[in-house]
PDB file of N, CA and C in Angstrom:
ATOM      1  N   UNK A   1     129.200 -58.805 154.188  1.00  0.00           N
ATOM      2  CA  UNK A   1     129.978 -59.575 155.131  1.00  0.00           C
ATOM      3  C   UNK A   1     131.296 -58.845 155.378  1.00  0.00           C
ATOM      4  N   UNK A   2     131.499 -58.831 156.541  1.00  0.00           N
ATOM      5  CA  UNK A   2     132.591 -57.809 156.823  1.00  0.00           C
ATOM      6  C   UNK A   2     133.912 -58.662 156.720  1.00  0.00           C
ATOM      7  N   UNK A   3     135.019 -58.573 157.063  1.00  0.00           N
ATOM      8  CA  UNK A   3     136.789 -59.128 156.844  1.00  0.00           C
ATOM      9  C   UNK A   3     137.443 -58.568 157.449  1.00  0.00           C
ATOM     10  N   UNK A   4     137.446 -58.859 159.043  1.00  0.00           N
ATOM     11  CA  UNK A   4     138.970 -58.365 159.415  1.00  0.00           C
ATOM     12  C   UNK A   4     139.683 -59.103 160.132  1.00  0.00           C
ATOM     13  N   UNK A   5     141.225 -58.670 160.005  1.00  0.00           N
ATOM     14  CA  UNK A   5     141.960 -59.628 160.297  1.00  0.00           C
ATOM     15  C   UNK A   5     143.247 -59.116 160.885  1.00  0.00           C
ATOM     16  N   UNK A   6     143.808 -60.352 162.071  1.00  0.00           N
ATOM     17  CA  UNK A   6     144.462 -59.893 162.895  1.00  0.00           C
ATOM     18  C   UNK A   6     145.883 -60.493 162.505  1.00  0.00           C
ATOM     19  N   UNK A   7     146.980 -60.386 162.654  1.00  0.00           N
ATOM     20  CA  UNK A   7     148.633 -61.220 162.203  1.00  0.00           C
ATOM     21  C   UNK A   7     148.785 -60.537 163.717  1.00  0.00           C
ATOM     22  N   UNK A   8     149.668 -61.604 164.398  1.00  0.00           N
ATOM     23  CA  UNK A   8     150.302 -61.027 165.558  1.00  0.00           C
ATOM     24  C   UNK A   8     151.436 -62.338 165.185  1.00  0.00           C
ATOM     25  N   UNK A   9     153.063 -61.694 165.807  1.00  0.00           N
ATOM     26  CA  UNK A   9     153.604 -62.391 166.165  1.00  0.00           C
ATOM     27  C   UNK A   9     154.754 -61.949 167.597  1.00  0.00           C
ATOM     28  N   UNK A  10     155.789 -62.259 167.887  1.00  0.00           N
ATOM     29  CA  UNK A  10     156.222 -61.632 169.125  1.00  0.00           C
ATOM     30  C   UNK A  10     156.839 -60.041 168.989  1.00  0.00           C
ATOM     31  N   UNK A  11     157.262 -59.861 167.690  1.00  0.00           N
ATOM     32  CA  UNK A  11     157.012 -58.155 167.221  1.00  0.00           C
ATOM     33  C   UNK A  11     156.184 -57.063 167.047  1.00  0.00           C
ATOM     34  N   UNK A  12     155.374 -57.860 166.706  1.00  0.00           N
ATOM     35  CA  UNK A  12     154.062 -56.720 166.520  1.00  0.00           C
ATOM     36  C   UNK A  12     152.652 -57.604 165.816  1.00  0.00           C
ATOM     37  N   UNK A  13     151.679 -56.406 165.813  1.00  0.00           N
ATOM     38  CA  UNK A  13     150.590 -57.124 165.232  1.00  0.00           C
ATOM     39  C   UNK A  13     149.651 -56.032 163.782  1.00  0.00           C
ATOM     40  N   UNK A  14     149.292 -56.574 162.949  1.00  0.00           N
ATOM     41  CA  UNK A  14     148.502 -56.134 161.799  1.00  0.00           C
ATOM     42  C   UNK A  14     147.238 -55.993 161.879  1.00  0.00           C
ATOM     43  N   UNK A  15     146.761 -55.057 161.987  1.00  0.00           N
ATOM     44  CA  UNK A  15     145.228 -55.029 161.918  1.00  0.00           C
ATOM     45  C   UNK A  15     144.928 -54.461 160.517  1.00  0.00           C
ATOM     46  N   UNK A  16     143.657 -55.062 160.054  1.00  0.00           N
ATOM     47  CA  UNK A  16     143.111 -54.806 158.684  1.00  0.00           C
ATOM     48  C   UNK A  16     141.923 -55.147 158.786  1.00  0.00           C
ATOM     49  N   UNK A  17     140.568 -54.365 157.728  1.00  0.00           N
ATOM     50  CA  UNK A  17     139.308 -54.674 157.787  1.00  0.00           C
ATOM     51  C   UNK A  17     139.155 -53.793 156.458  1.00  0.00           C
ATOM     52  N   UNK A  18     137.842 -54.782 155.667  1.00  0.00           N
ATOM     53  CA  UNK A  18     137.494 -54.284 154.466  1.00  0.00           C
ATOM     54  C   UNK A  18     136.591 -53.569 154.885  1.00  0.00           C
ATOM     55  N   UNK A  19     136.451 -52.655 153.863  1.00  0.00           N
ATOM     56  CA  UNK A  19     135.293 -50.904 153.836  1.00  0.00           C
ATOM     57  C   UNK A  19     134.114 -50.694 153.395  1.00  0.00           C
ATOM     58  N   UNK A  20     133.371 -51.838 153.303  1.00  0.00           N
ATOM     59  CA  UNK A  20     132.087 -52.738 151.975  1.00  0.00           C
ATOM     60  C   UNK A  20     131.228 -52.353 153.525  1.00  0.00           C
ATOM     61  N   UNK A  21     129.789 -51.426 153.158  1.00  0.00           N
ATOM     62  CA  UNK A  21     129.153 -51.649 154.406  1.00  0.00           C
ATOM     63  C   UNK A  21     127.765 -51.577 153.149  1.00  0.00           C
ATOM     64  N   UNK A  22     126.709 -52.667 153.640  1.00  0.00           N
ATOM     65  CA  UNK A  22     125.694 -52.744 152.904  1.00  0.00           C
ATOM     66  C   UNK A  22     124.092 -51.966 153.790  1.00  0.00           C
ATOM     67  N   UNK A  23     123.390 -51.653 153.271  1.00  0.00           N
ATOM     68  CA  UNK A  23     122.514 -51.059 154.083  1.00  0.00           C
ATOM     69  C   UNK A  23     121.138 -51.860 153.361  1.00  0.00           C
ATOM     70  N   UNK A  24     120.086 -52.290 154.314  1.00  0.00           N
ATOM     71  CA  UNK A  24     119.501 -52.911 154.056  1.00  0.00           C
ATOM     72  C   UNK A  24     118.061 -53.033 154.314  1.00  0.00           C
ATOM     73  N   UNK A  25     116.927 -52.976 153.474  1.00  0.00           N
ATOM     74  CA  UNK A  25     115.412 -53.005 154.266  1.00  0.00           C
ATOM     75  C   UNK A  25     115.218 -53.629 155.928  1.00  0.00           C
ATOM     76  N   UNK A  26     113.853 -53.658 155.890  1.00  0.00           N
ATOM     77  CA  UNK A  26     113.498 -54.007 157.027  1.00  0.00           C
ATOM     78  C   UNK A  26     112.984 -55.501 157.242  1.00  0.00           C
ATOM     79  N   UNK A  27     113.414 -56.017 156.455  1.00  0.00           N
ATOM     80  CA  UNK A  27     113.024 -56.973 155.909  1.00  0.00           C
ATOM     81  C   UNK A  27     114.300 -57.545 155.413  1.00  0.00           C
ATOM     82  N   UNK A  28     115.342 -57.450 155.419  1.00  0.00           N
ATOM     83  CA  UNK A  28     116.543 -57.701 155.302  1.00  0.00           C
ATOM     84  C   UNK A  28     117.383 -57.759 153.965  1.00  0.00           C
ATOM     85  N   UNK A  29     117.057 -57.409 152.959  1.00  0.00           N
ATOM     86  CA  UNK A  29     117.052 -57.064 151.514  1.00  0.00           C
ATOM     87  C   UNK A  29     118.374 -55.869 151.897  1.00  0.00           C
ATOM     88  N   UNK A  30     119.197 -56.349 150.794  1.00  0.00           N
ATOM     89  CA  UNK A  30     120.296 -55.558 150.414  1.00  0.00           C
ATOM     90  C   UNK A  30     119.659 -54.422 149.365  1.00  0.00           C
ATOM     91  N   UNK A  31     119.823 -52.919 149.968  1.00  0.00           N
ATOM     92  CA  UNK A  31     119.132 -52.062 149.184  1.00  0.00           C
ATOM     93  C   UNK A  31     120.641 -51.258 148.706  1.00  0.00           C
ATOM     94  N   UNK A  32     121.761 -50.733 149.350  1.00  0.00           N
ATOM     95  CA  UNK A  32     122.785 -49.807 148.694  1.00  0.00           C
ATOM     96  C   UNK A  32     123.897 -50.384 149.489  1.00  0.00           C
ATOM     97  N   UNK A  33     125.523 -50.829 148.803  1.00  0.00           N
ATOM     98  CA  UNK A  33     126.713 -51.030 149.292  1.00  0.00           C
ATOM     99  C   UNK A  33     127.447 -49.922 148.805  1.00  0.00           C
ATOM    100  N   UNK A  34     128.005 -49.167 150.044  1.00  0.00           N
ATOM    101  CA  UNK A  34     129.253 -48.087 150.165  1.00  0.00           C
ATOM    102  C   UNK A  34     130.714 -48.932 150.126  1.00  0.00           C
ATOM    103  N   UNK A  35     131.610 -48.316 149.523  1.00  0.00           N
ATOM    104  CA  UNK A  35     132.742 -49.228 150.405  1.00  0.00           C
ATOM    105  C   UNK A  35     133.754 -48.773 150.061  1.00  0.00           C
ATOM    106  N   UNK A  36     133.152 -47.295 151.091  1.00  0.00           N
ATOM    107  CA  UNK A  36     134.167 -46.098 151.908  1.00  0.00           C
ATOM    108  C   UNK A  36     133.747 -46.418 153.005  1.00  0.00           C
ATOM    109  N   UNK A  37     134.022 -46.991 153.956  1.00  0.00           N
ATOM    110  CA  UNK A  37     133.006 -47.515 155.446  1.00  0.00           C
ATOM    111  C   UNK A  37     134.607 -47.353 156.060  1.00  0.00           C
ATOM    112  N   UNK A  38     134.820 -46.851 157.430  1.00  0.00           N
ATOM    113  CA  UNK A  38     136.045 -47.319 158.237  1.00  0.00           C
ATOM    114  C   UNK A  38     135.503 -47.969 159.477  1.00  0.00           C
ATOM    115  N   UNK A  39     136.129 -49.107 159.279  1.00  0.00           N
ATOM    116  CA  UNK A  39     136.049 -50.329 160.217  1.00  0.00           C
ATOM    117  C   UNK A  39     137.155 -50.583 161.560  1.00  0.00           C
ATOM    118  N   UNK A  40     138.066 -49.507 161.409  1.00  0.00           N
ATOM    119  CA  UNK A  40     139.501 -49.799 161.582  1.00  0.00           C
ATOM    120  C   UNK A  40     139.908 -48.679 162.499  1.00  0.00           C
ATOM    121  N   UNK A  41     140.357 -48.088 163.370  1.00  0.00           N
ATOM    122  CA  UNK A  41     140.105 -46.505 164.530  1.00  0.00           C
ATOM    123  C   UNK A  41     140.852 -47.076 165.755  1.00  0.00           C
ATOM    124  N   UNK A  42     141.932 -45.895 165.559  1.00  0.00           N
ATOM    125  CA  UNK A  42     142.981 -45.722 166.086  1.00  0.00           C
ATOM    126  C   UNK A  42     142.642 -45.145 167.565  1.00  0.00           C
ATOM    127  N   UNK A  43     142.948 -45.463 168.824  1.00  0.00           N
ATOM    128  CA  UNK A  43     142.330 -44.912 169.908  1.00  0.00           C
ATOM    129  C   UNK A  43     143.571 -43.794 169.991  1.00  0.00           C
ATOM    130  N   UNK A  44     144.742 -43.919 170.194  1.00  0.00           N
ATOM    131  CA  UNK A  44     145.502 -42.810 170.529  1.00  0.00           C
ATOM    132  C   UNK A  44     146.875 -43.276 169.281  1.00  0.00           C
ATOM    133  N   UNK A  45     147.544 -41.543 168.954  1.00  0.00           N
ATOM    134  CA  UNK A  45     148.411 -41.703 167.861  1.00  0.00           C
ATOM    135  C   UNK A  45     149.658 -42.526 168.897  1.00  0.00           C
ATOM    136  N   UNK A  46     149.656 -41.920 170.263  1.00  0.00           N
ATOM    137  CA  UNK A  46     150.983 -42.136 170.625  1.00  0.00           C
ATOM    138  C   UNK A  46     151.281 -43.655 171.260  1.00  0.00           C
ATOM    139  N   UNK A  47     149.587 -44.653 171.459  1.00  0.00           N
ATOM    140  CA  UNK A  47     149.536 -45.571 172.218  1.00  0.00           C
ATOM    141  C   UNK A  47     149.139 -46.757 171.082  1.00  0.00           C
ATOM    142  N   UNK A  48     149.371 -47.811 171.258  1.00  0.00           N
ATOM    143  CA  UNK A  48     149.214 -48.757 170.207  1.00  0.00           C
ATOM    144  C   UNK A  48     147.816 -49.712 170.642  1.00  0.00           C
ATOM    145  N   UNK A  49     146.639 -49.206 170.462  1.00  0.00           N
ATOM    146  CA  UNK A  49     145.565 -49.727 170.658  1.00  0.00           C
ATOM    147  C   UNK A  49     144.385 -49.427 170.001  1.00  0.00           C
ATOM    148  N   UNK A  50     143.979 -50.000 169.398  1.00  0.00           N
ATOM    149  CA  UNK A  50     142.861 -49.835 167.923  1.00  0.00           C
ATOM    150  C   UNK A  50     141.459 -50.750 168.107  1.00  0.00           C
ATOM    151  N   UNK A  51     140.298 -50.137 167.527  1.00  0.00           N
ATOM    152  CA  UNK A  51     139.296 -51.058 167.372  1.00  0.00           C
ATOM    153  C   UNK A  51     138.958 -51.238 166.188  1.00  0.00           C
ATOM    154  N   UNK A  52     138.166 -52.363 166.242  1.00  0.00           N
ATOM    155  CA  UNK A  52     137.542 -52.593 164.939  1.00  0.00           C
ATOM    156  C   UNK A  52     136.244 -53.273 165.262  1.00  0.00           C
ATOM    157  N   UNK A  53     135.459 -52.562 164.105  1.00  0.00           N
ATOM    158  CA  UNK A  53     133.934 -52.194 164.464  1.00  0.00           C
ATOM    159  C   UNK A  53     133.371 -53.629 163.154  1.00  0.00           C
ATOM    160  N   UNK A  54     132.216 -54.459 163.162  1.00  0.00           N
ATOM    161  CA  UNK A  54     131.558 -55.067 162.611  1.00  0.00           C
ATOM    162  C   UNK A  54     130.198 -55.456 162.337  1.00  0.00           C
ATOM    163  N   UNK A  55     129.341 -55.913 161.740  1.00  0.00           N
ATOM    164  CA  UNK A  55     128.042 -55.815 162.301  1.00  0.00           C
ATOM    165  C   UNK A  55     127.051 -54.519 162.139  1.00  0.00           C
ATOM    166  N   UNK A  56     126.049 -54.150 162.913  1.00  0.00           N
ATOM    167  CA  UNK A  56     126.110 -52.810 162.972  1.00  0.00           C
ATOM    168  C   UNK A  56     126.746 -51.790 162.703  1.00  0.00           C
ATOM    169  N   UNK A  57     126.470 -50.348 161.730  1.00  0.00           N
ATOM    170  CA  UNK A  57     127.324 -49.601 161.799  1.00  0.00           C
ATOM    171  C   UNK A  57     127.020 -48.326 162.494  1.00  0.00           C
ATOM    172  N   UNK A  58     126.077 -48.682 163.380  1.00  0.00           N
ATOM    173  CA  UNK A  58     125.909 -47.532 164.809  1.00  0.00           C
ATOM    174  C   UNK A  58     125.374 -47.855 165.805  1.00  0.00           C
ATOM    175  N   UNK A  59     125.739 -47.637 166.791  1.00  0.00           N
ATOM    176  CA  UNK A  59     125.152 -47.796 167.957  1.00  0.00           C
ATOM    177  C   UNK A  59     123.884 -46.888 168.553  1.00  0.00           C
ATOM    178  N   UNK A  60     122.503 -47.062 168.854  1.00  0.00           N
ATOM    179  CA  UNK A  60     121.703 -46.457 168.970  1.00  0.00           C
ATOM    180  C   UNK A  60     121.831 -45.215 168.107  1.00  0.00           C
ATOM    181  N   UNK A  61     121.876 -44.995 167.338  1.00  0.00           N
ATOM    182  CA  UNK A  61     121.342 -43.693 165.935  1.00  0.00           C
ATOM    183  C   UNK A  61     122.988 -43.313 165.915  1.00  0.00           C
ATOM    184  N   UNK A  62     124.010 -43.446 166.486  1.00  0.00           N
ATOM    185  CA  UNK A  62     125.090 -42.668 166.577  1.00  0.00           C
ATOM    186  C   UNK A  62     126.381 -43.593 165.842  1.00  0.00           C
ATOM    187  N   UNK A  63     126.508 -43.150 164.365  1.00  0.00           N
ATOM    188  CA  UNK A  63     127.869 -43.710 163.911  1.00  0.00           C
ATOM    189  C   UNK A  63     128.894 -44.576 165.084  1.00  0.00           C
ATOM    190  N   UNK A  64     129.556 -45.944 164.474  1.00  0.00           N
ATOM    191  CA  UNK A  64     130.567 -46.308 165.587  1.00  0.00           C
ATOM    192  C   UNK A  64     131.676 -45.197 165.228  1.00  0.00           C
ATOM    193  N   UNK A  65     131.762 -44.594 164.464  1.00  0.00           N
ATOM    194  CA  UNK A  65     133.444 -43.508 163.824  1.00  0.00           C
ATOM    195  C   UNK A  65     133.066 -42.691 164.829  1.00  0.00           C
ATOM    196  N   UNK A  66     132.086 -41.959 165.252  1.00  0.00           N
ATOM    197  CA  UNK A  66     131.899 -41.397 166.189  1.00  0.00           C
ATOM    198  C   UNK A  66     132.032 -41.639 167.147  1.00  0.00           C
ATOM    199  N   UNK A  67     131.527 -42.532 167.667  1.00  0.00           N
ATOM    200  CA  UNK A  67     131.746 -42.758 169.309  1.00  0.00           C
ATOM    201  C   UNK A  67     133.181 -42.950 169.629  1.00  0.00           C
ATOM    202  N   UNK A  68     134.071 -43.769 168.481  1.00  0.00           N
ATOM    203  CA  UNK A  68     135.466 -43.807 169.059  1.00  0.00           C
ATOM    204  C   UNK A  68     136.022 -42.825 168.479  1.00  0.00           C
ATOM    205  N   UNK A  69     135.954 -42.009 168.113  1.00  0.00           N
ATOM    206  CA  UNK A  69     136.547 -40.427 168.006  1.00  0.00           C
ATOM    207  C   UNK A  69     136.451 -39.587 169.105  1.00  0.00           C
ATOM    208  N   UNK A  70     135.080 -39.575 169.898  1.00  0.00           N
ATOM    209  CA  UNK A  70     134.516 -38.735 171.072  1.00  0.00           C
ATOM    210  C   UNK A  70     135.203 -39.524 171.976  1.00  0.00           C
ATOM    211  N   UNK A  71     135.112 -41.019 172.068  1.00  0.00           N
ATOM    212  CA  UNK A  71     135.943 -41.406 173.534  1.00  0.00           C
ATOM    213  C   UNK A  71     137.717 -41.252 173.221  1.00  0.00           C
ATOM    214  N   UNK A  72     137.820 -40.944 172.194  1.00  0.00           N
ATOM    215  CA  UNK A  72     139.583 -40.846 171.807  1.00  0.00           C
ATOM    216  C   UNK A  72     139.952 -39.737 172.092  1.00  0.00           C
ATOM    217  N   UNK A  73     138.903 -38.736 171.657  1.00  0.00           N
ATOM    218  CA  UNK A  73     139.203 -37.223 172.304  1.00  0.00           C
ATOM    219  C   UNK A  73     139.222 -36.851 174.051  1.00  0.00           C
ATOM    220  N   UNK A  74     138.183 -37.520 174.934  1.00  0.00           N
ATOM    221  CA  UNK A  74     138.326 -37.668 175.894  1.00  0.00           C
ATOM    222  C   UNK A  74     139.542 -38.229 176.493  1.00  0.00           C
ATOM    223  N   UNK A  75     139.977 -38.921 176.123  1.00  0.00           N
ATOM    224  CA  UNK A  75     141.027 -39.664 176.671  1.00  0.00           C
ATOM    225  C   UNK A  75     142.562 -38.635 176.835  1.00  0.00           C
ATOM    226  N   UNK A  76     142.663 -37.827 175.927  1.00  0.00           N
ATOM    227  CA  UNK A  76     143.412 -36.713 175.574  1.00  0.00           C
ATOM    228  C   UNK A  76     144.948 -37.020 176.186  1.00  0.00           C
ATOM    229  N   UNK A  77     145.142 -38.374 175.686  1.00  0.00           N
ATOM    230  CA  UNK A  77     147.077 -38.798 175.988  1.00  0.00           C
ATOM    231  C   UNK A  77     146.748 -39.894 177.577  1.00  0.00           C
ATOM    232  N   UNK A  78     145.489 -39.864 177.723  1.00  0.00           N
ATOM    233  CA  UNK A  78     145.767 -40.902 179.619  1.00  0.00           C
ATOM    234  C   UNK A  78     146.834 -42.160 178.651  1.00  0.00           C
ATOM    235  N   UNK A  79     147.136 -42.441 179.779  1.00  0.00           N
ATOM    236  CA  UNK A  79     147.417 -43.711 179.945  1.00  0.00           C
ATOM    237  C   UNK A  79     146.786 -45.118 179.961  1.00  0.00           C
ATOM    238  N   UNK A  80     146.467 -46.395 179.696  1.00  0.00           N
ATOM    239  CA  UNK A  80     145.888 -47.366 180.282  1.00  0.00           C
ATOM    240  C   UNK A  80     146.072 -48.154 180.921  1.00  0.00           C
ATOM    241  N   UNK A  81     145.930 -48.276 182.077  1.00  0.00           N
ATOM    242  CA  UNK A  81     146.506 -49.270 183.312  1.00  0.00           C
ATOM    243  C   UNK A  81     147.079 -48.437 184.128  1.00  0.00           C
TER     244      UNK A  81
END
């Protein structure tokens, strides 16, 4: 079961998520828990906008750390909006 959690107030906001990722038969049986997992991915150093991943830990065969690394690299400083 994943944990993350948001604090916002009119200063700023906290993002946090635990690192516990369980992998599991096909049949739904807990077979091995890691928990070095990052849940938590920074889209740009200079822009304040982050995701956090739950659930699944890939999207069609492809790590989520990946995909928001490859679209973070693309992005290479844009702007949003």
């Amino acid at each position: 079961m994943t944990c993350e959690v948001a604090v916002m107030n009119k200063r700023g906001i906290a993002l946090a998520a635990d690192s516990a990722v369980t992998l599991s038969d096909n049949k739904g049986n807990a077979k091995k828990i890691y928990h070095t997992a990052e849940k938590l991915f920074s889209l740009s150093p200079e822009l304040p906008v982050a995701i956090m991943t739950y659930g699944a830990a890939d999207i069609m065969g492809v790590p989520w750390e990946t995909v928001v690394k490859v679209y973070a690299q693309k992005l290479d400083g844009q702007r949003f909006g």
